[in-house]
C-alpha atoms as a PDB file:
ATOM      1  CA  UNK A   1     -49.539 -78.392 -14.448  1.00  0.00           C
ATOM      2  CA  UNK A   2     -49.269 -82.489 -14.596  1.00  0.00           C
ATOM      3  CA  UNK A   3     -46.585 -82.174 -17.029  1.00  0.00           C
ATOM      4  CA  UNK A   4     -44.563 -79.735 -14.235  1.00  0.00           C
ATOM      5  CA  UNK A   5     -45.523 -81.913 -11.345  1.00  0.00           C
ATOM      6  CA  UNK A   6     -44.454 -85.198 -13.220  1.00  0.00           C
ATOM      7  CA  UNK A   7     -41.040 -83.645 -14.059  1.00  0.00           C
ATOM      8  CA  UNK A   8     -40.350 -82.691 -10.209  1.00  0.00           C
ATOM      9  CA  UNK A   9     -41.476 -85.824  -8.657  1.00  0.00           C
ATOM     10  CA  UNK A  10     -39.237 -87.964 -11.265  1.00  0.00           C
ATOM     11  CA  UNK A  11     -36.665 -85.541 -10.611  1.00  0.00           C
ATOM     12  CA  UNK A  12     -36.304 -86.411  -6.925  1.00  0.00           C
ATOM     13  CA  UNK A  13     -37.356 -90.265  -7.063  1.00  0.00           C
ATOM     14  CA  UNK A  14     -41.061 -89.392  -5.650  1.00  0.00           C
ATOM     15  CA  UNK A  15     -43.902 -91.592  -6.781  1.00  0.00           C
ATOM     16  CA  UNK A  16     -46.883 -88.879  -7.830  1.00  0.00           C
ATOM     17  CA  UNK A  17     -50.273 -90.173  -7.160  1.00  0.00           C
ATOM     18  CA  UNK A  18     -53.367 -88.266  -8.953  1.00  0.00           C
ATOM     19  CA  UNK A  19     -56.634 -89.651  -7.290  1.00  0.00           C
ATOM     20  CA  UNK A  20     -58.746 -87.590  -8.656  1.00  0.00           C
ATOM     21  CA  UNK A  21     -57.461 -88.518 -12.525  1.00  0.00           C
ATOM     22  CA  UNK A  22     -58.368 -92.228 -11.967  1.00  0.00           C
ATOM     23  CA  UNK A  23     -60.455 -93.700 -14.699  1.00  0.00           C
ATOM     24  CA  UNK A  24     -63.175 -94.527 -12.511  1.00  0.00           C
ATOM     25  CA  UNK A  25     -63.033 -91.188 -10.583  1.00  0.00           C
ATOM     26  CA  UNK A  26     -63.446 -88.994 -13.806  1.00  0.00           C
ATOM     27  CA  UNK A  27     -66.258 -91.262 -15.298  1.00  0.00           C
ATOM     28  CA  UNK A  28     -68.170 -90.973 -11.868  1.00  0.00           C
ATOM     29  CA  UNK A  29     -67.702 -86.920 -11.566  1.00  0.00           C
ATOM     30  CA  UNK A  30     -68.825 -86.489 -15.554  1.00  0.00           C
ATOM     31  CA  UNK A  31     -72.391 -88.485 -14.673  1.00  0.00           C
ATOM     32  CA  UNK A  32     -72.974 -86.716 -11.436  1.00  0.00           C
ATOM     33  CA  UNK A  33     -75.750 -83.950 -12.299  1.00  0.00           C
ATOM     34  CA  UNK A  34     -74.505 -80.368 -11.519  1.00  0.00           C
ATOM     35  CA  UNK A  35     -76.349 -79.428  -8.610  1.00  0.00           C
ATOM     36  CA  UNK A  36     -74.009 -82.011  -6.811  1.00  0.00           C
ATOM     37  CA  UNK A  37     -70.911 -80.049  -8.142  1.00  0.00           C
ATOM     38  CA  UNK A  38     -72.039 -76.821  -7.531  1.00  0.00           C
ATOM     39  CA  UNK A  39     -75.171 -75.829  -5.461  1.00  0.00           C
ATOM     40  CA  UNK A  40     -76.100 -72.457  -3.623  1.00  0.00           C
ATOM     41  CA  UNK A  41     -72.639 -70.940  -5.219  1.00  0.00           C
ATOM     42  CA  UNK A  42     -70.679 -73.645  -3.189  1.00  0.00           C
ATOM     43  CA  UNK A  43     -68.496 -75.511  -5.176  1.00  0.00           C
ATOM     44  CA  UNK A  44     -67.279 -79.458  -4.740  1.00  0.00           C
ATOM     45  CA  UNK A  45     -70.096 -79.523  -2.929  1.00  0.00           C
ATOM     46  CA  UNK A  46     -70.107 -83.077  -2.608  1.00  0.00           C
ATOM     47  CA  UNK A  47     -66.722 -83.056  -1.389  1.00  0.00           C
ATOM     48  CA  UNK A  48     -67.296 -80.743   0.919  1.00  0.00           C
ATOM     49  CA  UNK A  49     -70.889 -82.377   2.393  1.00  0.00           C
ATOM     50  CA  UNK A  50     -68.826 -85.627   2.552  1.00  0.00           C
ATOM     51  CA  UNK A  51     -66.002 -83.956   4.531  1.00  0.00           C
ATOM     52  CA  UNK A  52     -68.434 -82.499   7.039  1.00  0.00           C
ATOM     53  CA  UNK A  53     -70.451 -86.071   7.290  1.00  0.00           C
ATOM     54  CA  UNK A  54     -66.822 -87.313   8.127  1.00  0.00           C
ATOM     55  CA  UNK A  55     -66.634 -84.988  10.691  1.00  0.00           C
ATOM     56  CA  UNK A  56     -64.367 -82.478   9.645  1.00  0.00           C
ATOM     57  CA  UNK A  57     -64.889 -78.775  11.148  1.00  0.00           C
ATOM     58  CA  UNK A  58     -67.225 -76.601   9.218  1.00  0.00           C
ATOM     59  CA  UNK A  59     -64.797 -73.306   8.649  1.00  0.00           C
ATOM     60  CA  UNK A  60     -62.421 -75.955   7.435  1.00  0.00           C
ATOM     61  CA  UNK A  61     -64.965 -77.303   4.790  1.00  0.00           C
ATOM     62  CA  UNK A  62     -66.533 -73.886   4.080  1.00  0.00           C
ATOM     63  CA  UNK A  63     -63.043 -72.219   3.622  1.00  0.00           C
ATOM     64  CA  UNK A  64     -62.081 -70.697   0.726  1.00  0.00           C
ATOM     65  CA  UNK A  65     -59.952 -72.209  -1.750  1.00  0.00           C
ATOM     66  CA  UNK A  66     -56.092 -69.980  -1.477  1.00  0.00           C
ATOM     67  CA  UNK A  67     -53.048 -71.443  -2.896  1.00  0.00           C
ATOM     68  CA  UNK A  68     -51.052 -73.124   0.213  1.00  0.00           C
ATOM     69  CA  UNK A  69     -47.999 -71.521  -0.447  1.00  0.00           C
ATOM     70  CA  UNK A  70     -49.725 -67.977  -0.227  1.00  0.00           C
ATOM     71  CA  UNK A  71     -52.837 -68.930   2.929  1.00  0.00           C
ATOM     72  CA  UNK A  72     -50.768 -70.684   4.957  1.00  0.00           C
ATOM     73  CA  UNK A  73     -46.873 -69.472   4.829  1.00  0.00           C
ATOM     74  CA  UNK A  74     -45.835 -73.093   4.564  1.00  0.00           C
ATOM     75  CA  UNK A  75     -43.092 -71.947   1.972  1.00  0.00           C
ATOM     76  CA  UNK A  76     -41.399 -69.248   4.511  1.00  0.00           C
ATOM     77  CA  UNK A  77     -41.690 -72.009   7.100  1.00  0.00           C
ATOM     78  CA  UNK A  78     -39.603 -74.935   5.301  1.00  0.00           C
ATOM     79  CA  UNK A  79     -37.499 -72.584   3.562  1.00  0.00           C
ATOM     80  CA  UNK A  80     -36.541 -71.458   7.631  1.00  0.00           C
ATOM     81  CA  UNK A  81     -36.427 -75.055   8.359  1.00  0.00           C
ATOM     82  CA  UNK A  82     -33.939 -75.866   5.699  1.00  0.00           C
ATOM     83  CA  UNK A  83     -31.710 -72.722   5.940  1.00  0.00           C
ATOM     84  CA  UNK A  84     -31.375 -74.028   9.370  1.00  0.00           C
ATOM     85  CA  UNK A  85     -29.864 -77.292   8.367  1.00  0.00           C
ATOM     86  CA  UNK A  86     -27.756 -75.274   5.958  1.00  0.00           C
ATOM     87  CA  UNK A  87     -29.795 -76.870   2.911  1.00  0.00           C
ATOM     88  CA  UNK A  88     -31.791 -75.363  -0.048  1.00  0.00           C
ATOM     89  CA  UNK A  89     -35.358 -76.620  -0.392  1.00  0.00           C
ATOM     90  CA  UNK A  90     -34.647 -79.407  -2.652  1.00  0.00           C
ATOM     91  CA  UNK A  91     -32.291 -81.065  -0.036  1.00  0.00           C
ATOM     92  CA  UNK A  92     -34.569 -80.475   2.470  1.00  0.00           C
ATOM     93  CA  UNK A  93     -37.241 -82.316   1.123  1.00  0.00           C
ATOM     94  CA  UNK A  94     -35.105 -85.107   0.229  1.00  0.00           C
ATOM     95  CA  UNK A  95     -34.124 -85.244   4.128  1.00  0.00           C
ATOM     96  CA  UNK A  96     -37.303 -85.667   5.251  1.00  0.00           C
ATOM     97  CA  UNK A  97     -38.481 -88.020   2.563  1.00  0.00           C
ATOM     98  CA  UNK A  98     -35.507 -90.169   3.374  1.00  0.00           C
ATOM     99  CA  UNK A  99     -36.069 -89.854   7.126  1.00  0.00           C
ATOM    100  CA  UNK A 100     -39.816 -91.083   6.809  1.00  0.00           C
ATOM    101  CA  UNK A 101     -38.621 -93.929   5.300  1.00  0.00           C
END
C-alpha cells in the first residue's frame, strides 16, 4: 500500500525510494514481451536470470516469494532487540536510523 508506506516513512523523517515505480522502469517492463516476465511458471524471470548472472545463489533466486515478516522472523527479532533497549519498535528504528547516520 504506497499510500500506507508514504504515511510511515513521512511519519518518522525517512526518505521512501520506489525503484521499480520510476518512469523509465514501468515503460521498459510494459514493452518487455511476457515470456520474459513469466516463463516455465517462474515469475520475474528476468529478475531472477539477472540475479543469478550476478552471481547470486540459486535457492536464493529460485525461492519462493513469503512475506519477510512471516519467512524470516525478522519482526520477533527487532521487537527482542528493542524490548532490550527498553524501546517500542518505532524508537528502535529511529535509533538505528540515527546511529547510521
Amino acid at each position: 500500500n504506497l499510500e500506507r508506506d508514504d504515511h510511515i516513512s513521512m511519519a518518522n523523517s525517512i526518505d521512501l525510494r520506489l525503484p521499480y515505480l520510476h518512469d523509465d522502469v514501468i515503460k521498459f517492463a510494459l514493452r518487455l514481451p511476457t515470456r520474459f516476465k513469466i516463463y516455465n511458471g517462474i515469475r520475474k524471470y528476468i529478475l531472477r536470470k539477472t540475479a543469478e548472472k550476478m552471481g547470486v545463489p540459486k535457492e536464493i533466486v529460485y525461492a519462493e516469494k513469503k512475506a519477510i515478516q512471516y519467512s524470516t522472523g525478522i519482526s520477533k527479532y527487532f521487537e527482542k532487540k528493542a524490548k532490550k533497549l527498553g524501546m517500542d519498535l518505532r524508537e528502535y528504528f529511529r535509533f538505528i536510523y540515527k546511529k547510521s547516520e
